[in-house]
PDB file of N, CA and C in Angstrom:
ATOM      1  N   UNK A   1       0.811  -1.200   0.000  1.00  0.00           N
ATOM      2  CA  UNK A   1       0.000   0.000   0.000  1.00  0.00           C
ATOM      3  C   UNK A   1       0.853   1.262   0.000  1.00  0.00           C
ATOM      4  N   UNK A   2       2.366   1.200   0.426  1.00  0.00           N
ATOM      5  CA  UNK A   2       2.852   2.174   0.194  1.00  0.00           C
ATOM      6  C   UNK A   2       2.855   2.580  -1.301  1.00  0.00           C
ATOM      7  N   UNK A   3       3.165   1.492  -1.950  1.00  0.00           N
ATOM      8  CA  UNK A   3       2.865   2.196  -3.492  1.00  0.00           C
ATOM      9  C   UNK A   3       1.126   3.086  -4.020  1.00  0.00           C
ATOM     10  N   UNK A   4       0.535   3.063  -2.908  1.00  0.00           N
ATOM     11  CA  UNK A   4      -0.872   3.616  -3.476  1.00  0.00           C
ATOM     12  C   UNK A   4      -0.554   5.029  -3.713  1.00  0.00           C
ATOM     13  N   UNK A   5      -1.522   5.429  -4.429  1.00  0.00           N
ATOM     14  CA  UNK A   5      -2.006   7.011  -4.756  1.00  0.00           C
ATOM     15  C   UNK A   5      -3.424   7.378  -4.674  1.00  0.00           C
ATOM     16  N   UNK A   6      -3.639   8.434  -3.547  1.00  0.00           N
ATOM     17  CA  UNK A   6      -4.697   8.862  -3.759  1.00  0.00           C
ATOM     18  C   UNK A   6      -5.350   9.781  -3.673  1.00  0.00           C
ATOM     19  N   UNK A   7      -6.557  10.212  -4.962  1.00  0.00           N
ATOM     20  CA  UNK A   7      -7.186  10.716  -5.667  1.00  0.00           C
ATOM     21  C   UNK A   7      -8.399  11.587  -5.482  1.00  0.00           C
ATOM     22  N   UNK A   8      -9.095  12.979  -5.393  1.00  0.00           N
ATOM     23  CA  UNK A   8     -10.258  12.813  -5.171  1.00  0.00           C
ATOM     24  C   UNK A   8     -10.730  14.134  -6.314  1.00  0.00           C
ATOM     25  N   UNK A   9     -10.290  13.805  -7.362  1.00  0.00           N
ATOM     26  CA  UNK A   9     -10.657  15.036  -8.152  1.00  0.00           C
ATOM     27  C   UNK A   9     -11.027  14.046  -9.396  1.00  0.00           C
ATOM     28  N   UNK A  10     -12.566  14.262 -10.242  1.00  0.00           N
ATOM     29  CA  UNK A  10     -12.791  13.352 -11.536  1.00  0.00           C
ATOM     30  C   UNK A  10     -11.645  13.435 -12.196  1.00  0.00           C
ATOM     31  N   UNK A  11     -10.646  14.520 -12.295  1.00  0.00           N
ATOM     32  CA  UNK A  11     -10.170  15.341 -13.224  1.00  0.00           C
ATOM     33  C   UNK A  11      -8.934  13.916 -13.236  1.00  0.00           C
ATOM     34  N   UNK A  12      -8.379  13.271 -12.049  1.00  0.00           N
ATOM     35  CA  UNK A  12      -7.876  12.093 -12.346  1.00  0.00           C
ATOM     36  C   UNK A  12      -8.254  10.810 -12.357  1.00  0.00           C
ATOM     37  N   UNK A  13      -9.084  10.600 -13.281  1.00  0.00           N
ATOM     38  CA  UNK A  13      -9.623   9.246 -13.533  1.00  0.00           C
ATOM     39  C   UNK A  13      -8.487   8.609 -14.737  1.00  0.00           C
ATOM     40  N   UNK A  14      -7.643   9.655 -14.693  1.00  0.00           N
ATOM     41  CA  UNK A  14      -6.885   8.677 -16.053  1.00  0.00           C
ATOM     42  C   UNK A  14      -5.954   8.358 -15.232  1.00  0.00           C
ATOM     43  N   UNK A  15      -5.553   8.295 -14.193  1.00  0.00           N
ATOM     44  CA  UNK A  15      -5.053   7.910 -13.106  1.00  0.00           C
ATOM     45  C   UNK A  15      -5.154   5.819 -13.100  1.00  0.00           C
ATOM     46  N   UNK A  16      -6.835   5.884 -13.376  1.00  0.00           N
ATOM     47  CA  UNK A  16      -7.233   4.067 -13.250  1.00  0.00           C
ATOM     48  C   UNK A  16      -6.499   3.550 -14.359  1.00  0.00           C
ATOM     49  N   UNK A  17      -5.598   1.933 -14.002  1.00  0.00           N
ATOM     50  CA  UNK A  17      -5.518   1.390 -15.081  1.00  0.00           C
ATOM     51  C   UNK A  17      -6.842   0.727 -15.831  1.00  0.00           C
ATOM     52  N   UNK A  18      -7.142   1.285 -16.205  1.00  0.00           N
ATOM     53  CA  UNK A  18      -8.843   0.797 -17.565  1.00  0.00           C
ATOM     54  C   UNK A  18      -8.036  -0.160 -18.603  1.00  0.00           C
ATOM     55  N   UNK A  19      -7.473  -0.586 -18.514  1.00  0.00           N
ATOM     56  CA  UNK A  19      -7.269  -2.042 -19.288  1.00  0.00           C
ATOM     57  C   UNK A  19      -7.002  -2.890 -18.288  1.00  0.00           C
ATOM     58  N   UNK A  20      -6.824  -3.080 -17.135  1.00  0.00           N
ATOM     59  CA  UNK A  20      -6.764  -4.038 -16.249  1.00  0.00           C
ATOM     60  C   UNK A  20      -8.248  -4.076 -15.906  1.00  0.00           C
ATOM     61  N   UNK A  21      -8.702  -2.853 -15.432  1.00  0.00           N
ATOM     62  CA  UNK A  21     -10.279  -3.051 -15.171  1.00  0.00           C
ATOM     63  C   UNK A  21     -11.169  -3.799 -16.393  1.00  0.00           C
ATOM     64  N   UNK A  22     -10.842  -4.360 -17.402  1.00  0.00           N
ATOM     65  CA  UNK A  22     -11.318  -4.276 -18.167  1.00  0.00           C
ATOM     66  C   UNK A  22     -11.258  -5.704 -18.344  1.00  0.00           C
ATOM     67  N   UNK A  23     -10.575  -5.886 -17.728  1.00  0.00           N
ATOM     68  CA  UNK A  23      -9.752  -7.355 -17.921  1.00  0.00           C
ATOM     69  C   UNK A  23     -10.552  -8.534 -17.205  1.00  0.00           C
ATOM     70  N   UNK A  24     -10.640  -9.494 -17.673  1.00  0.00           N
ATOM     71  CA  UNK A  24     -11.497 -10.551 -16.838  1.00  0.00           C
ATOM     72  C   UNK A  24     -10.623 -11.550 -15.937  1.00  0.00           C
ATOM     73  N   UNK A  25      -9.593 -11.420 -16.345  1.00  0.00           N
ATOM     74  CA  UNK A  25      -8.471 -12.236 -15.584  1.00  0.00           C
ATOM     75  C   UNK A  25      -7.849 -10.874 -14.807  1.00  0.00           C
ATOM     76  N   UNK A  26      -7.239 -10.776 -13.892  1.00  0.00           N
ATOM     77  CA  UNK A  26      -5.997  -9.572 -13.331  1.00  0.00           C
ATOM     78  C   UNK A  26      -5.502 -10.136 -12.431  1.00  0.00           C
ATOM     79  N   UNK A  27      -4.670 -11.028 -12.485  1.00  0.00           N
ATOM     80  CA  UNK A  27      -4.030 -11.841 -11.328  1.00  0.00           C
ATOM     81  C   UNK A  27      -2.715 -11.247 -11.575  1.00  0.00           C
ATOM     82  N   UNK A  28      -1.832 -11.305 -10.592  1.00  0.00           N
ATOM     83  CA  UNK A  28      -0.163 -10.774 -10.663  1.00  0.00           C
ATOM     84  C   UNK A  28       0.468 -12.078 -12.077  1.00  0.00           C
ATOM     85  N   UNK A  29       1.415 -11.464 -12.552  1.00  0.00           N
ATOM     86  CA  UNK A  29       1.763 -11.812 -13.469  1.00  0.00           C
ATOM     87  C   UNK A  29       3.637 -11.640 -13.490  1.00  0.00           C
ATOM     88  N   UNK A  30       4.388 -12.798 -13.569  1.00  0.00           N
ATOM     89  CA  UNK A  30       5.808 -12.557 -13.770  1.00  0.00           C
ATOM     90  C   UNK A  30       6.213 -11.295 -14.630  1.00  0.00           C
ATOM     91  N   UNK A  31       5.088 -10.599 -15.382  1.00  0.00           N
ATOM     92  CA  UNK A  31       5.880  -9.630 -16.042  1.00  0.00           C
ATOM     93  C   UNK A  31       5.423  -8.220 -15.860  1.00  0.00           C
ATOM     94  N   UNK A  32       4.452  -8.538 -14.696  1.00  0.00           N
ATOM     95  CA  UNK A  32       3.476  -6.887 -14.176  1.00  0.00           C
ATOM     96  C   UNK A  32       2.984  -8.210 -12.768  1.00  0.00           C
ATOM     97  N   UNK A  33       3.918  -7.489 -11.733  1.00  0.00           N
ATOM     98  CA  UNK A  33       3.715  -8.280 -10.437  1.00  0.00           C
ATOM     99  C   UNK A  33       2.820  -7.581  -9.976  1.00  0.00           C
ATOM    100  N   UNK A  34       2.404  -6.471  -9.975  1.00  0.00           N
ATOM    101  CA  UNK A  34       1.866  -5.388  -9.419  1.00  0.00           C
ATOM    102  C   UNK A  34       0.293  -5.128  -9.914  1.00  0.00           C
ATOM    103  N   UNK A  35      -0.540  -5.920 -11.069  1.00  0.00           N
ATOM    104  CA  UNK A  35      -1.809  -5.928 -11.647  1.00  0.00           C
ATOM    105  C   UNK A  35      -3.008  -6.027 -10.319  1.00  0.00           C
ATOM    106  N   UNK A  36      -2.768  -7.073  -9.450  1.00  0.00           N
ATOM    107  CA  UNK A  36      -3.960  -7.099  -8.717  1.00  0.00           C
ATOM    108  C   UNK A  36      -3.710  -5.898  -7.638  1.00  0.00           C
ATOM    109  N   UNK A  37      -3.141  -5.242  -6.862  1.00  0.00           N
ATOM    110  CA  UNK A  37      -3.067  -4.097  -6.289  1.00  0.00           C
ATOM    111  C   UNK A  37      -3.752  -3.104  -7.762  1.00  0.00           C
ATOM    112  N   UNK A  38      -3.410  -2.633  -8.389  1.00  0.00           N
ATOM    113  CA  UNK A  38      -4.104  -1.888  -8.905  1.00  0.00           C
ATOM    114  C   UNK A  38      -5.729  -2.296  -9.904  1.00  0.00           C
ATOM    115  N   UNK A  39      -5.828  -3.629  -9.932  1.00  0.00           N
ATOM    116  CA  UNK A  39      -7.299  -3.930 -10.064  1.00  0.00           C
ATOM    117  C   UNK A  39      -8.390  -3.777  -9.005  1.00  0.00           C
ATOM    118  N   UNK A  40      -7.471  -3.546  -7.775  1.00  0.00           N
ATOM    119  CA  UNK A  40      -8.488  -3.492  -6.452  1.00  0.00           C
ATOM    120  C   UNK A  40      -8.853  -2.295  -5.882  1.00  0.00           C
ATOM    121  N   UNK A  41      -8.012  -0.982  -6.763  1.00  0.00           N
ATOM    122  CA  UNK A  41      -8.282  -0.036  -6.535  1.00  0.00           C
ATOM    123  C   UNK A  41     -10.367   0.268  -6.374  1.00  0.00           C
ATOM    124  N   UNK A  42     -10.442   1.359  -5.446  1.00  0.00           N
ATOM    125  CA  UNK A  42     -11.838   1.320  -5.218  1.00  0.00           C
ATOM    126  C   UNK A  42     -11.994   2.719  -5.443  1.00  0.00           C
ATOM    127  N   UNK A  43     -13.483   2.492  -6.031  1.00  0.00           N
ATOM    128  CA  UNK A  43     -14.044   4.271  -6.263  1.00  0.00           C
ATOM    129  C   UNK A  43     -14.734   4.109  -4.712  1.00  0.00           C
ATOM    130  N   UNK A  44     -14.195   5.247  -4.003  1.00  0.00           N
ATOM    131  CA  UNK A  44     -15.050   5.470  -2.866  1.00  0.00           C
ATOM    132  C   UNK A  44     -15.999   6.418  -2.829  1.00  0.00           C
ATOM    133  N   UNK A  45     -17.021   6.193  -2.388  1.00  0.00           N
ATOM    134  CA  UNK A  45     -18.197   7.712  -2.052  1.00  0.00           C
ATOM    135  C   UNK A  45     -18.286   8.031  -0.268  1.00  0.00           C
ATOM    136  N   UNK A  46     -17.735   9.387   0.280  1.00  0.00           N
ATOM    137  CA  UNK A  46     -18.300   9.562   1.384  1.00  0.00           C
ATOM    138  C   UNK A  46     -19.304   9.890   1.548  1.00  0.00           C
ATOM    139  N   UNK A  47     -20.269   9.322   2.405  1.00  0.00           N
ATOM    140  CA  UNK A  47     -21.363   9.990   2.861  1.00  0.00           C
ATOM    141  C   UNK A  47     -23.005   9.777   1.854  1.00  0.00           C
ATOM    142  N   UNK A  48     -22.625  10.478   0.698  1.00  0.00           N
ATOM    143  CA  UNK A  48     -23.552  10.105   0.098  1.00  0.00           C
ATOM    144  C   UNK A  48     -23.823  10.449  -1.451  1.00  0.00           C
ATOM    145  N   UNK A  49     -25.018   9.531  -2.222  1.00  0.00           N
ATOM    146  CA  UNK A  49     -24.597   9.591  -4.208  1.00  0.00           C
ATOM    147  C   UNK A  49     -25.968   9.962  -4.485  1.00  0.00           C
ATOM    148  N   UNK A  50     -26.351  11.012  -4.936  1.00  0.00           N
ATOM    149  CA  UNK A  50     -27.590  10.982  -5.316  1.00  0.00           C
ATOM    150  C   UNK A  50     -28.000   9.889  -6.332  1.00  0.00           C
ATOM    151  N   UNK A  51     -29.319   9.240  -6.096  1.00  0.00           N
ATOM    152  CA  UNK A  51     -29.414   8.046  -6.994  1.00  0.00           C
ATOM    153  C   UNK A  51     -29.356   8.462  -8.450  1.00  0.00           C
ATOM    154  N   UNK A  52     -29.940   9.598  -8.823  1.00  0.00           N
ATOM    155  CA  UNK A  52     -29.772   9.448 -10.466  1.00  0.00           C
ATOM    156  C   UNK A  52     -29.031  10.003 -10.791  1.00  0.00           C
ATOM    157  N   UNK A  53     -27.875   9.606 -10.535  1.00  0.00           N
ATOM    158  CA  UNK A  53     -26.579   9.751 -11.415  1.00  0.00           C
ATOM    159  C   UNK A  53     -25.951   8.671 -11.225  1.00  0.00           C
ATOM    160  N   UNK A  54     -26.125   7.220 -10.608  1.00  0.00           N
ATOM    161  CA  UNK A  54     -26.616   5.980 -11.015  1.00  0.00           C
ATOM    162  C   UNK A  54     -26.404   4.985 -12.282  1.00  0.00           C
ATOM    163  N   UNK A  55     -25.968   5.257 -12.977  1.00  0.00           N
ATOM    164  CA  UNK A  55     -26.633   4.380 -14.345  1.00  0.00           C
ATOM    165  C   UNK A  55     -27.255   3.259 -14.624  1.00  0.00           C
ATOM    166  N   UNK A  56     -26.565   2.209 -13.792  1.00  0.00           N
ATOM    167  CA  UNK A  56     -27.128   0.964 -13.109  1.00  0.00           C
ATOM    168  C   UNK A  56     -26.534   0.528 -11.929  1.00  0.00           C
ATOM    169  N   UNK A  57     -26.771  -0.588 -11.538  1.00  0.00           N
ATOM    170  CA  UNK A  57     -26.978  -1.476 -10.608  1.00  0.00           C
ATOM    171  C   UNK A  57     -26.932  -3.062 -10.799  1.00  0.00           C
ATOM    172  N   UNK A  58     -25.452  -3.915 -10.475  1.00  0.00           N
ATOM    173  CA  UNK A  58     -25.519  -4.638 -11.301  1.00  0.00           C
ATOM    174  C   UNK A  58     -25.561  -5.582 -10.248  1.00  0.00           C
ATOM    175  N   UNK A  59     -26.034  -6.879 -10.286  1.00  0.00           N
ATOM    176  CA  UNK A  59     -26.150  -7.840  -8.812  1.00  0.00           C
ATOM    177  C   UNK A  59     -25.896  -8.884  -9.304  1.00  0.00           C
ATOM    178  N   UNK A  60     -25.951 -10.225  -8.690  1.00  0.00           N
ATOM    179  CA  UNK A  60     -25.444 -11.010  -8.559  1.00  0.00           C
ATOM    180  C   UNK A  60     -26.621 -12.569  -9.474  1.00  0.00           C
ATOM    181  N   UNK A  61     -27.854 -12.055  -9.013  1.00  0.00           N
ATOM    182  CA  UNK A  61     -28.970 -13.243  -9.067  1.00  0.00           C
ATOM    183  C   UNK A  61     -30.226 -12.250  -9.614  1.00  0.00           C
ATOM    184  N   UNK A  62     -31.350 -13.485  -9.411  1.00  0.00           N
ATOM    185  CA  UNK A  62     -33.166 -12.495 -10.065  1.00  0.00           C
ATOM    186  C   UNK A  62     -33.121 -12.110  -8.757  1.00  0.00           C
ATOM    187  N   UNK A  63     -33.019 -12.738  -7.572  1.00  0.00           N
ATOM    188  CA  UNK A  63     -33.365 -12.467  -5.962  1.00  0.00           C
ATOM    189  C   UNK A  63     -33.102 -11.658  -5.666  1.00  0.00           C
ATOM    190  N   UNK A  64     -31.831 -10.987  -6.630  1.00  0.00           N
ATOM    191  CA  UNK A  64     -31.034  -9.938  -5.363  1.00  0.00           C
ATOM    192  C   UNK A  64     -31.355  -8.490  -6.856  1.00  0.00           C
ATOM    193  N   UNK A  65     -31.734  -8.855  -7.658  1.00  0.00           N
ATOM    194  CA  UNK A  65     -32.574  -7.356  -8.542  1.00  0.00           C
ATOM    195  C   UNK A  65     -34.131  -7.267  -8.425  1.00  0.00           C
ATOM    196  N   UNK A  66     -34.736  -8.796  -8.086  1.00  0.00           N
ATOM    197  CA  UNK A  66     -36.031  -7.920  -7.351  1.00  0.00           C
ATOM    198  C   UNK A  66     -35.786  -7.220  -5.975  1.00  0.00           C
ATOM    199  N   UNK A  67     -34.836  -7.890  -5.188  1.00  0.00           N
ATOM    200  CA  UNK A  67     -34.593  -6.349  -3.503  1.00  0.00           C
ATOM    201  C   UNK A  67     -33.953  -5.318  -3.944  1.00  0.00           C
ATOM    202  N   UNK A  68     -33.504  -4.750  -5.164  1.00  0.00           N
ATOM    203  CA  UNK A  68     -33.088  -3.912  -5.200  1.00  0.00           C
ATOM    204  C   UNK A  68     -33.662  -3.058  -6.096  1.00  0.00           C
ATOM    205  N   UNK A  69     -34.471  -3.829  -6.764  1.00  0.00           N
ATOM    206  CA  UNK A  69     -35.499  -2.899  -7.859  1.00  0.00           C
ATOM    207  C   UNK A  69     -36.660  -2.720  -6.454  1.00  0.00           C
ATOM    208  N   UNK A  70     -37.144  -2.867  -5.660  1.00  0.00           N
ATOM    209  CA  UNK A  70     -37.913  -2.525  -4.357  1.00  0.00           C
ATOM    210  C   UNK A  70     -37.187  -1.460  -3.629  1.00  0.00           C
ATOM    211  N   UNK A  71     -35.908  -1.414  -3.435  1.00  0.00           N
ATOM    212  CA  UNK A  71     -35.359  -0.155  -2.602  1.00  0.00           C
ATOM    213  C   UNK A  71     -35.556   0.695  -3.217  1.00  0.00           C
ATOM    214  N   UNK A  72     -34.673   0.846  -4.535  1.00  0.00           N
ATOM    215  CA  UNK A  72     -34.771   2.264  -4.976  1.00  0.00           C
ATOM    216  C   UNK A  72     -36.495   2.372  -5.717  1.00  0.00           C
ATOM    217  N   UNK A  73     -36.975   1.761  -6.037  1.00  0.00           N
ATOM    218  CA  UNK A  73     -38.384   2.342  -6.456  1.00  0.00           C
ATOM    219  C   UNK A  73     -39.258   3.322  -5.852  1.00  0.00           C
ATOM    220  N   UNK A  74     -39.435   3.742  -4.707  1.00  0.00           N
ATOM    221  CA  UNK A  74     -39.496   4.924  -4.148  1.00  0.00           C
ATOM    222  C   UNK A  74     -38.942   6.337  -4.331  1.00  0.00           C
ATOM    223  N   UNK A  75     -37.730   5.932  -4.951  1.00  0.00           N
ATOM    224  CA  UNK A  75     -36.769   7.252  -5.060  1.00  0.00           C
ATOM    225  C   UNK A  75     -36.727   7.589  -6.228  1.00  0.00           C
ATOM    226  N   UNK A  76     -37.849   7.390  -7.828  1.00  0.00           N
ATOM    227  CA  UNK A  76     -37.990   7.264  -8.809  1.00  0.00           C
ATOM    228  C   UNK A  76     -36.864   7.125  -9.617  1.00  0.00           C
ATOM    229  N   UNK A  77     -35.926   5.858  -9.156  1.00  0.00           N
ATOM    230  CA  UNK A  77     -34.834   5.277  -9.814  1.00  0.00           C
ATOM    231  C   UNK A  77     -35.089   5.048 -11.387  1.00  0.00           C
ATOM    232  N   UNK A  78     -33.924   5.700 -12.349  1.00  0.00           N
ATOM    233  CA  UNK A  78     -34.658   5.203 -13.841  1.00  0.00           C
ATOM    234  C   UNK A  78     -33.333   4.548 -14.575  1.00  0.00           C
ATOM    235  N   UNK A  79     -32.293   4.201 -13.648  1.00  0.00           N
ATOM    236  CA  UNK A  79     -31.621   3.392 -13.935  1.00  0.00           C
ATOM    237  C   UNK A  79     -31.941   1.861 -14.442  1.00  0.00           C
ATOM    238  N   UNK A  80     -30.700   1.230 -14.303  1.00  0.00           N
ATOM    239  CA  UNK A  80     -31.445  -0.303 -14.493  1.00  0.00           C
ATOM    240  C   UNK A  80     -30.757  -0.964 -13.414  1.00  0.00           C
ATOM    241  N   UNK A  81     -31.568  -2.132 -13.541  1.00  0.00           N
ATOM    242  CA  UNK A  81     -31.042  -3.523 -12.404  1.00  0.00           C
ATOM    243  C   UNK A  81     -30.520  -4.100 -13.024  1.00  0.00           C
ATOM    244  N   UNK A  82     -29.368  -4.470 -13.552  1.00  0.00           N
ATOM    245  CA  UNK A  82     -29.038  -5.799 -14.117  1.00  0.00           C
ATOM    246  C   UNK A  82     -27.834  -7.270 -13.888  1.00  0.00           C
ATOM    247  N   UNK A  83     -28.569  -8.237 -13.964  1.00  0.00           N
ATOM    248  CA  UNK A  83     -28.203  -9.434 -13.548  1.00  0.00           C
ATOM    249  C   UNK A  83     -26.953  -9.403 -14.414  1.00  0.00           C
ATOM    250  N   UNK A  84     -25.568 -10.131 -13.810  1.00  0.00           N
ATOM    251  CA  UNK A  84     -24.364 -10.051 -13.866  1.00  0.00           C
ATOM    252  C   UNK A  84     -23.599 -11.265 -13.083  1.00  0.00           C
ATOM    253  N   UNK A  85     -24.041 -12.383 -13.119  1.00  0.00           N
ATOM    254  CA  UNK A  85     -23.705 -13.491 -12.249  1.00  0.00           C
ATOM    255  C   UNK A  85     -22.314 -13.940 -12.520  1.00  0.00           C
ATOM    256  N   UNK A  86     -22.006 -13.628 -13.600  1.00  0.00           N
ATOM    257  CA  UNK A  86     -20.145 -13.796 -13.765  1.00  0.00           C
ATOM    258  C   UNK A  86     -19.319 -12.814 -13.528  1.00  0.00           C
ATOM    259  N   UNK A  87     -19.804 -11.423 -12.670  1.00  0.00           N
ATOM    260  CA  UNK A  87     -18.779 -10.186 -12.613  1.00  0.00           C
ATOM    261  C   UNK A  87     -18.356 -10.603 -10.949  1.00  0.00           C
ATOM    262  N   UNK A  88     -17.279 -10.112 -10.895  1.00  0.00           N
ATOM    263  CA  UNK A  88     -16.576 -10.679  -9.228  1.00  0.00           C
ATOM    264  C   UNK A  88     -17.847  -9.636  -8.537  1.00  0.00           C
ATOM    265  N   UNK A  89     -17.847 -10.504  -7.032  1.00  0.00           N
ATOM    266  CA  UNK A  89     -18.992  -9.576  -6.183  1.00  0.00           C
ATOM    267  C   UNK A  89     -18.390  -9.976  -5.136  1.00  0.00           C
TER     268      UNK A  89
END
């Protein structure tokens, strides 16, 4: 973690490696030891995200996008729910 950097301006998003994120494999590698530290990088939010700016919502199962198409439906969410059972969770 001493190698981390961190960020709180959009203005460095080119900061993320986006081809590792992109990547379906990112395990350390003899020739980039260093891939999964920076695949684990996290977008953090303090405090709080207004929902519609949102785009989606991606879960795991049908079970877990009908409880979540029920939360935000109150808050006239016009995003989407969508099922994603092969993305890491």
């Amino acid at each position: 973690m001493a190698m981390t950097d961190f960020y709180n301006d959009l203005h460095d998003l080119n900061q993320i490696d986006w081809h590792i994120m992109r990547s379906m494999y990112w395990h350390d590698t003899e020739d980039d030891p260093d891939r999964k530290r920076r695949r684990q990088a996290e977008f953090l939010v303090y405090g709080f995200v207004p929902i519609h700016l949102l785009v989606a919502v991606a879960v795991k199962s049908s079970e877990w996008e009908s409880k979540v198409k029920q939360i935000v439906l109150p808050y006239g969410y016009e995003g989407s729910v969508v099922i994603r059972p092969d993305w890491y969770f």
